[in-house]
C-alpha atoms as a PDB file:
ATOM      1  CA  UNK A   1      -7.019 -47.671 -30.918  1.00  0.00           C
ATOM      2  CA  UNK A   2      -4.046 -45.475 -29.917  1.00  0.00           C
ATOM      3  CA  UNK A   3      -4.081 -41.370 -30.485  1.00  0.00           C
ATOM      4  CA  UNK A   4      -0.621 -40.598 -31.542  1.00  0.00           C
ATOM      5  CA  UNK A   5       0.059 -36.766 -29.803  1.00  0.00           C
ATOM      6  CA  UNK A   6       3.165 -34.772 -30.392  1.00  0.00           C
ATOM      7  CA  UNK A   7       4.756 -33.923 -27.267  1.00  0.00           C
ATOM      8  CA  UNK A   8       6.560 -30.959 -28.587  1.00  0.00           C
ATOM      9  CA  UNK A   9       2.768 -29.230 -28.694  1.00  0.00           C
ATOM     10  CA  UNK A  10       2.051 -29.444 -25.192  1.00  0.00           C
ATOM     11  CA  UNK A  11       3.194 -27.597 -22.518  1.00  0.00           C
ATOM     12  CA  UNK A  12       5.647 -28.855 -19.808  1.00  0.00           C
ATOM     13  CA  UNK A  13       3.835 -29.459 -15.916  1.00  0.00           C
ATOM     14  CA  UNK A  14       6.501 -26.428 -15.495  1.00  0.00           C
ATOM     15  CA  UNK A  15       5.063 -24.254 -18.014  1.00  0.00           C
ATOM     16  CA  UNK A  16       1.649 -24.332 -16.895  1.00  0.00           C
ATOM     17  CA  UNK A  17       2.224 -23.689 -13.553  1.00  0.00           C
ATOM     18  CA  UNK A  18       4.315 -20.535 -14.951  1.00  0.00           C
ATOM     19  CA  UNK A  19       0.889 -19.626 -16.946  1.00  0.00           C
ATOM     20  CA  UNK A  20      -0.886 -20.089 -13.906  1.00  0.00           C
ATOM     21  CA  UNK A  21      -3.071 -23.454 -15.019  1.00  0.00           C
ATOM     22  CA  UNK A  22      -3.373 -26.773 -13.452  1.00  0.00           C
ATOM     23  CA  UNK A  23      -0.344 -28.701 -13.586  1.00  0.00           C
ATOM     24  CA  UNK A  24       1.480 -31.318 -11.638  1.00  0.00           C
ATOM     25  CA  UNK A  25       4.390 -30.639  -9.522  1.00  0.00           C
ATOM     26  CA  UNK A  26       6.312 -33.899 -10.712  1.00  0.00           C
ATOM     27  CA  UNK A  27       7.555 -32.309 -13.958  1.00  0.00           C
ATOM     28  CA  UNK A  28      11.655 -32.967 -14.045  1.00  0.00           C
ATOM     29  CA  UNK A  29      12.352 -29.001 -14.311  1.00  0.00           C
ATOM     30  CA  UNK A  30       9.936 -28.446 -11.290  1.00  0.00           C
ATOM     31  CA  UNK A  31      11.990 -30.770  -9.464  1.00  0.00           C
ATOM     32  CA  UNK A  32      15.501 -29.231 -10.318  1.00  0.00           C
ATOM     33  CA  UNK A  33      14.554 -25.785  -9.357  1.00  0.00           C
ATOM     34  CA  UNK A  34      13.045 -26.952  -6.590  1.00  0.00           C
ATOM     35  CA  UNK A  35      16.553 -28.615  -5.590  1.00  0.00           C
ATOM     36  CA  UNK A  36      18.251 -25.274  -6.317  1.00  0.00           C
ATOM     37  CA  UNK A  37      16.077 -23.049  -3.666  1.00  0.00           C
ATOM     38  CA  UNK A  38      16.269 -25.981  -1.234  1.00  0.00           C
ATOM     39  CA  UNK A  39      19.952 -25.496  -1.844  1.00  0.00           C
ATOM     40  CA  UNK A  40      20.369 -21.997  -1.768  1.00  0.00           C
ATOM     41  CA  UNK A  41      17.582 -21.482   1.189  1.00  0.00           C
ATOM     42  CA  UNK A  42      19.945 -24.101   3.181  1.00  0.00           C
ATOM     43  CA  UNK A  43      23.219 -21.998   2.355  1.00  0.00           C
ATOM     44  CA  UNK A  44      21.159 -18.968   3.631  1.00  0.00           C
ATOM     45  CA  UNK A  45      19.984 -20.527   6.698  1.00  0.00           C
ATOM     46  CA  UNK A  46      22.893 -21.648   7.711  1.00  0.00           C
ATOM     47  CA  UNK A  47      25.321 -19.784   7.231  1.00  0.00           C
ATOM     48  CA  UNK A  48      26.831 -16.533   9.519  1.00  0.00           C
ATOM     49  CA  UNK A  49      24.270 -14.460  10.581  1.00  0.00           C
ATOM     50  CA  UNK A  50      27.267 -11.476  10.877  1.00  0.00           C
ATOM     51  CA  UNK A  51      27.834 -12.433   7.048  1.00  0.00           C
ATOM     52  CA  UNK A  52      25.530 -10.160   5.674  1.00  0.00           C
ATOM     53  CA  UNK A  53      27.743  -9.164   1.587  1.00  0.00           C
ATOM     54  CA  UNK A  54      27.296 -12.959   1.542  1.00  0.00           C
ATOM     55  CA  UNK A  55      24.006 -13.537   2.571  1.00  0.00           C
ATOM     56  CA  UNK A  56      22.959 -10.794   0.300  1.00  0.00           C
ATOM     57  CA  UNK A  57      24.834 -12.827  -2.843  1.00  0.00           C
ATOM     58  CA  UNK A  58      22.532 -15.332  -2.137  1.00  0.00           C
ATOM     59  CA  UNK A  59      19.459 -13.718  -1.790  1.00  0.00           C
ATOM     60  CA  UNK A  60      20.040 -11.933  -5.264  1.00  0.00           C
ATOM     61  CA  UNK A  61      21.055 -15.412  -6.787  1.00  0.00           C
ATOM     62  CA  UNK A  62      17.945 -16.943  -5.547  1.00  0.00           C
ATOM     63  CA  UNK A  63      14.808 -14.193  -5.575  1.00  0.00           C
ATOM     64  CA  UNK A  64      13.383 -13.000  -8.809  1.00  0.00           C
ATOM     65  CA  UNK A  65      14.644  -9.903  -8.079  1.00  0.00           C
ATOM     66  CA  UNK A  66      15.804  -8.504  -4.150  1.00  0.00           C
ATOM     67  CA  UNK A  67      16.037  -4.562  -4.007  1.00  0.00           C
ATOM     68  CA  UNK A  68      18.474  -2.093  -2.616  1.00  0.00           C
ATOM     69  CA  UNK A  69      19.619  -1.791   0.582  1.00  0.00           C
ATOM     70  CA  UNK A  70      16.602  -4.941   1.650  1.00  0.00           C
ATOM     71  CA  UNK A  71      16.764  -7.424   4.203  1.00  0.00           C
ATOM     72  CA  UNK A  72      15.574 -11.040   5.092  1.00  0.00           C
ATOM     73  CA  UNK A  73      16.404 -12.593   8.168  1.00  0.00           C
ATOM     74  CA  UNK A  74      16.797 -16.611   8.213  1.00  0.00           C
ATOM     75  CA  UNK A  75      14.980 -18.572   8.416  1.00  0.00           C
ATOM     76  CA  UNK A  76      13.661 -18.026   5.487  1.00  0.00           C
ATOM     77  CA  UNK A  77      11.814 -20.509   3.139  1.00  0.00           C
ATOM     78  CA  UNK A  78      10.539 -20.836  -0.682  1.00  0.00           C
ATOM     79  CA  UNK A  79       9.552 -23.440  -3.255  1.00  0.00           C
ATOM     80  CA  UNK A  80      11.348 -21.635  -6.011  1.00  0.00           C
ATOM     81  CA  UNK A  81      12.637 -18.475  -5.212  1.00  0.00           C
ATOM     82  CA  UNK A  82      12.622 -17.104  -9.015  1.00  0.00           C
ATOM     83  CA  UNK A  83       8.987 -16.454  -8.467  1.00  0.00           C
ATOM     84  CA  UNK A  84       9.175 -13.962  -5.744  1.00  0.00           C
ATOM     85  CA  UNK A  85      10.489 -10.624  -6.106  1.00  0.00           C
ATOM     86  CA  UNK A  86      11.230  -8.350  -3.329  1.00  0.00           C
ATOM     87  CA  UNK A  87      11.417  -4.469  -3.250  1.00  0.00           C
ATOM     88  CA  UNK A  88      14.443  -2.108  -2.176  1.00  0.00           C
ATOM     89  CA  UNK A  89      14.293  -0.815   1.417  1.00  0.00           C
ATOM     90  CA  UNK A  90      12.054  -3.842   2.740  1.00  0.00           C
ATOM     91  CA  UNK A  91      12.693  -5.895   5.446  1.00  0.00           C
ATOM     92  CA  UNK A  92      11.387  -9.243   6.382  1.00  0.00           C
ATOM     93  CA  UNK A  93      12.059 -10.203   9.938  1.00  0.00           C
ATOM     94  CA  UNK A  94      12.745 -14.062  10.687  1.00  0.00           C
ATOM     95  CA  UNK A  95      10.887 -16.688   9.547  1.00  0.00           C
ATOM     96  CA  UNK A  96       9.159 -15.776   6.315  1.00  0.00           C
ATOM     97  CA  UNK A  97       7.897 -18.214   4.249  1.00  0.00           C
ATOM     98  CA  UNK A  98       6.966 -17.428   0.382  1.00  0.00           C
ATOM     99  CA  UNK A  99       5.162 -20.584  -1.223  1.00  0.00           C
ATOM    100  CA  UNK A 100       5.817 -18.886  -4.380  1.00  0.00           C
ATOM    101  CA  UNK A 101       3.833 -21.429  -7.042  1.00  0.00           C
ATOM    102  CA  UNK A 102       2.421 -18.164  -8.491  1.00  0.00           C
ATOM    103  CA  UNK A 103       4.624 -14.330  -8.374  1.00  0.00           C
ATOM    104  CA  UNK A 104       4.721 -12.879  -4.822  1.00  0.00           C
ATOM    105  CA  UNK A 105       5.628  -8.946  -5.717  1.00  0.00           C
ATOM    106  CA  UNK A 106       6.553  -7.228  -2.496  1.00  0.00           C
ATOM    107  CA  UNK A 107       6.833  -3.776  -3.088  1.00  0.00           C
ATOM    108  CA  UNK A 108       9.106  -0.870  -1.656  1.00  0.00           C
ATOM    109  CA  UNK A 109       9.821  -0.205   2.107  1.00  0.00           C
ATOM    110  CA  UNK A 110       7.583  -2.699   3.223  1.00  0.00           C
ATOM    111  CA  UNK A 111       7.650  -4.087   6.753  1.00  0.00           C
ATOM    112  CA  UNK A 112       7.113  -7.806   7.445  1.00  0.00           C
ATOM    113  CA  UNK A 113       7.016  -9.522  10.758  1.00  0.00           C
ATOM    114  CA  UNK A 114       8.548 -12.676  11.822  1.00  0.00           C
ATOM    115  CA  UNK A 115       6.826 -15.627  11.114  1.00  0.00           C
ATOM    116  CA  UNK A 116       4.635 -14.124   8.502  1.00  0.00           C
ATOM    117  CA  UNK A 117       3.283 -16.814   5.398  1.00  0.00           C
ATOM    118  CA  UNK A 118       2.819 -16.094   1.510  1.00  0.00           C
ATOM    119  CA  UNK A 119       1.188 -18.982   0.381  1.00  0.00           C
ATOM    120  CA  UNK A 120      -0.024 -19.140  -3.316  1.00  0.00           C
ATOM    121  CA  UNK A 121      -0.399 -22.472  -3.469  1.00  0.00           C
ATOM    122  CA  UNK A 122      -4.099 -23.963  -4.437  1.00  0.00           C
ATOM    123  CA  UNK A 123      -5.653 -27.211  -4.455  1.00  0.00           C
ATOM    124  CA  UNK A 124      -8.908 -28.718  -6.381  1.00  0.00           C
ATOM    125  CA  UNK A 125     -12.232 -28.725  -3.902  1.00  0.00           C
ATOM    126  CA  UNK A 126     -13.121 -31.932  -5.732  1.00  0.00           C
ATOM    127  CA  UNK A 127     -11.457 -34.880  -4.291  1.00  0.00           C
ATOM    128  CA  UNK A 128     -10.692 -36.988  -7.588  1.00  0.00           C
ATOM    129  CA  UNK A 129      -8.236 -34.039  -8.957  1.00  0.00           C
ATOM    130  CA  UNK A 130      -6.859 -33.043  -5.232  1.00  0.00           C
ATOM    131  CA  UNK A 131      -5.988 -37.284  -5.039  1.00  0.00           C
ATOM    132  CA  UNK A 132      -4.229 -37.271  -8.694  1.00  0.00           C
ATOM    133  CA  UNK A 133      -2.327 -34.340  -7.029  1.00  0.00           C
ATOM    134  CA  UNK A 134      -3.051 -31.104  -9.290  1.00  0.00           C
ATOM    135  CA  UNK A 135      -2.842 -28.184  -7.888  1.00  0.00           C
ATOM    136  CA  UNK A 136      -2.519 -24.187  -8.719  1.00  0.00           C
ATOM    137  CA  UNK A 137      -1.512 -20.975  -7.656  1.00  0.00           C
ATOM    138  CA  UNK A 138      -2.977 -17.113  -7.556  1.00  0.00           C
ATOM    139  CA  UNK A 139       0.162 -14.104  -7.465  1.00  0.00           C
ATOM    140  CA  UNK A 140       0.147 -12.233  -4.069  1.00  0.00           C
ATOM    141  CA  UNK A 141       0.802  -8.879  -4.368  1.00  0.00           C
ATOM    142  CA  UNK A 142       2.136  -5.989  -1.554  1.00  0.00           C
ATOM    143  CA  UNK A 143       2.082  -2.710  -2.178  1.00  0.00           C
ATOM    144  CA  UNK A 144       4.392  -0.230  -1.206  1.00  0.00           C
ATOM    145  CA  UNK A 145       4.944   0.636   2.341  1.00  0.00           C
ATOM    146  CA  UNK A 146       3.010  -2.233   3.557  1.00  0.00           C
ATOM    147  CA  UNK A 147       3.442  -3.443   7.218  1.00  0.00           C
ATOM    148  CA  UNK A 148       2.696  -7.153   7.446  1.00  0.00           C
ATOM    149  CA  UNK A 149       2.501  -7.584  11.370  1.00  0.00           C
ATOM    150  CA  UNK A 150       3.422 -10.899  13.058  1.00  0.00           C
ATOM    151  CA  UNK A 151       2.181 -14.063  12.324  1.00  0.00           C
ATOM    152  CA  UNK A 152       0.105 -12.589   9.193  1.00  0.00           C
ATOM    153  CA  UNK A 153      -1.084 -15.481   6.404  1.00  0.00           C
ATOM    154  CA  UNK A 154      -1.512 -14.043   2.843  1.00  0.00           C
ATOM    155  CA  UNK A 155      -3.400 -15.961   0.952  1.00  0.00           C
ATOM    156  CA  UNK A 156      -3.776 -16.838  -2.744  1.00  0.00           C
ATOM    157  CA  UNK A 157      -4.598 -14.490  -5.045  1.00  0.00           C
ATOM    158  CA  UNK A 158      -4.537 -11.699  -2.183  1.00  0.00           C
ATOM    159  CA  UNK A 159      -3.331  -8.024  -3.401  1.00  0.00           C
ATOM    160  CA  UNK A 160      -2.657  -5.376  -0.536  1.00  0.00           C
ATOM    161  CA  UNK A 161      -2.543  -1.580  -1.249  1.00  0.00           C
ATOM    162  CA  UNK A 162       0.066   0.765  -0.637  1.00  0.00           C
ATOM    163  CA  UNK A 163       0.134   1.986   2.881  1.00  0.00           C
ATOM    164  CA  UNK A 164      -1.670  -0.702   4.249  1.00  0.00           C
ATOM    165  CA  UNK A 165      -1.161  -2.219   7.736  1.00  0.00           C
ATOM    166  CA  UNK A 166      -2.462  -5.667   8.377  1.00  0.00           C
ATOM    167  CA  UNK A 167      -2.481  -7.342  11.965  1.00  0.00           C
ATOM    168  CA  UNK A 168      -2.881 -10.816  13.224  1.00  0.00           C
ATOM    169  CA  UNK A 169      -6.089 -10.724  15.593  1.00  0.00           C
ATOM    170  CA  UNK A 170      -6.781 -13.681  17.560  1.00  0.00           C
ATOM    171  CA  UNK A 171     -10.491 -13.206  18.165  1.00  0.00           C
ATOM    172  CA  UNK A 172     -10.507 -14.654  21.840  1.00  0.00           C
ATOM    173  CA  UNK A 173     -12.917 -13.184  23.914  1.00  0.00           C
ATOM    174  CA  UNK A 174     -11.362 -11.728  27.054  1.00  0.00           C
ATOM    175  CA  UNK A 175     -11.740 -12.597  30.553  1.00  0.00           C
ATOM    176  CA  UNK A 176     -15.430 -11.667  31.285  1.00  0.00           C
ATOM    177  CA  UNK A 177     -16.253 -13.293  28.128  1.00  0.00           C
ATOM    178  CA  UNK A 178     -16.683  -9.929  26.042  1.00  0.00           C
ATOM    179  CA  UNK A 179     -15.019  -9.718  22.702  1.00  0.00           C
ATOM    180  CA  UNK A 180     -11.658  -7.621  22.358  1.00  0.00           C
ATOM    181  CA  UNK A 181     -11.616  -4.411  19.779  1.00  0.00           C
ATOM    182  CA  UNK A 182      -8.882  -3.919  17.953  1.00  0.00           C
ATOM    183  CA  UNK A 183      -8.123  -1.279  15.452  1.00  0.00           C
ATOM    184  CA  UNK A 184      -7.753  -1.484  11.682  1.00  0.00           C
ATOM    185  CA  UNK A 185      -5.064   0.980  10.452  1.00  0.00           C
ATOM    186  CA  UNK A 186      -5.663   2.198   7.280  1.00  0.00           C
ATOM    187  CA  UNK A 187      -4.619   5.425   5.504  1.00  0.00           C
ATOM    188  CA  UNK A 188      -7.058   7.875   5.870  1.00  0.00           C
ATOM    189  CA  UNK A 189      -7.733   6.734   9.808  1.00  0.00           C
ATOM    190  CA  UNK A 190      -8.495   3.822  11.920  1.00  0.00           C
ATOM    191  CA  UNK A 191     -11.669   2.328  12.373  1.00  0.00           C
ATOM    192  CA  UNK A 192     -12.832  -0.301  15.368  1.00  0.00           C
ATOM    193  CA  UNK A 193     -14.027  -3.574  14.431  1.00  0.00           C
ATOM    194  CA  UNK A 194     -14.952  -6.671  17.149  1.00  0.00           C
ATOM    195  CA  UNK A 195     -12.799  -9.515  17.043  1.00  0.00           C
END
């Protein structure tokens, strides 16, 4: 016995990774935007570094929405571009990646580091739905006048308050086998914490 179903009331793999369900990433529409950033990201990667009106062009045509007087240095990587908007007066040094499944909302006069990741991107625990290749997102959102240092991995569903600094800390002991301190900058002070 077959169940007849009306495509026209169901959602596209597209839309529900839009609405932020479960979806799968081989939807037609996923595919062709995913073309266009690969295009764009190439044009901006490649391109003359000196060339910033054009590079700028680009950015704008490709970001949800790129502020004022912002930068990005190339490399600079995406799965969509649309879904990440960044805010006037930030800068992203080289290397940023933005796995931007879900919204990544950078905020005003923010600082990032090279090499820093924004990765949205989820996968099921279970291994039956993580083999038929679903998978999710969670928005990552910066506040204003965030410093992202080097290196730093955002993860899903992370939101970071204005005025926040956050640091890459390795964690290895040092030489006599005593764990480093670092500092945690905050507003408000600094407080030590063993890494």
């Amino acid at each position: 016995m077959c169940t007849f179903v009306r495509m026209s009331d169901e959602k596209s793999m597209r839309d529900r990774m839009l609405a932020g369900e479960p979806y799968l990433a081989d939807d037609p529409a996923l595919t062709r935007d995913s073309r266009r950033a690969q295009r764009l990201t190439h044009l901006i990667n490649t391109m003359d570094p000196t060339d910033h009106r054009r590079r700028r062009e680009l950015f704008t045509e490709l970001l949800g929405a790129f502020g004022e007087h912002s930068e990005i240095r190339p490399p600079f990587r995406c799965d969509y571009g649309y879904q990440t908007s960044f805010g006037a007066r930030s800068f992203a040094n080289w290397g940023l990646v933005s796995l931007d499944v879900a919204t990544v909302t950078i905020g005003d006069d923010v600082q990032i580091g090279p090499n820093v990741q924004l990765l949205t991107a989820t996968h099921p625990l279970e291994p039956g739905p993580r083999r038929d290749k679903w998978e999710a997102a969670e928005p990552i959102v910066i506040g204003d006048n965030v410093w992202l240092g080097g290196g730093v991995i955002v993860c899903p569903g992370v939101t970071i308050g204005a005025d926040t600094v956050v640091g890459r800390v390795s964690g290895h002991p040092g030489p006599s086998g005593r764990r480093r301190r670092c500092r945690v900058a905050r507003p408000g002070g600094a407080r030590a914490v063993t890494a």
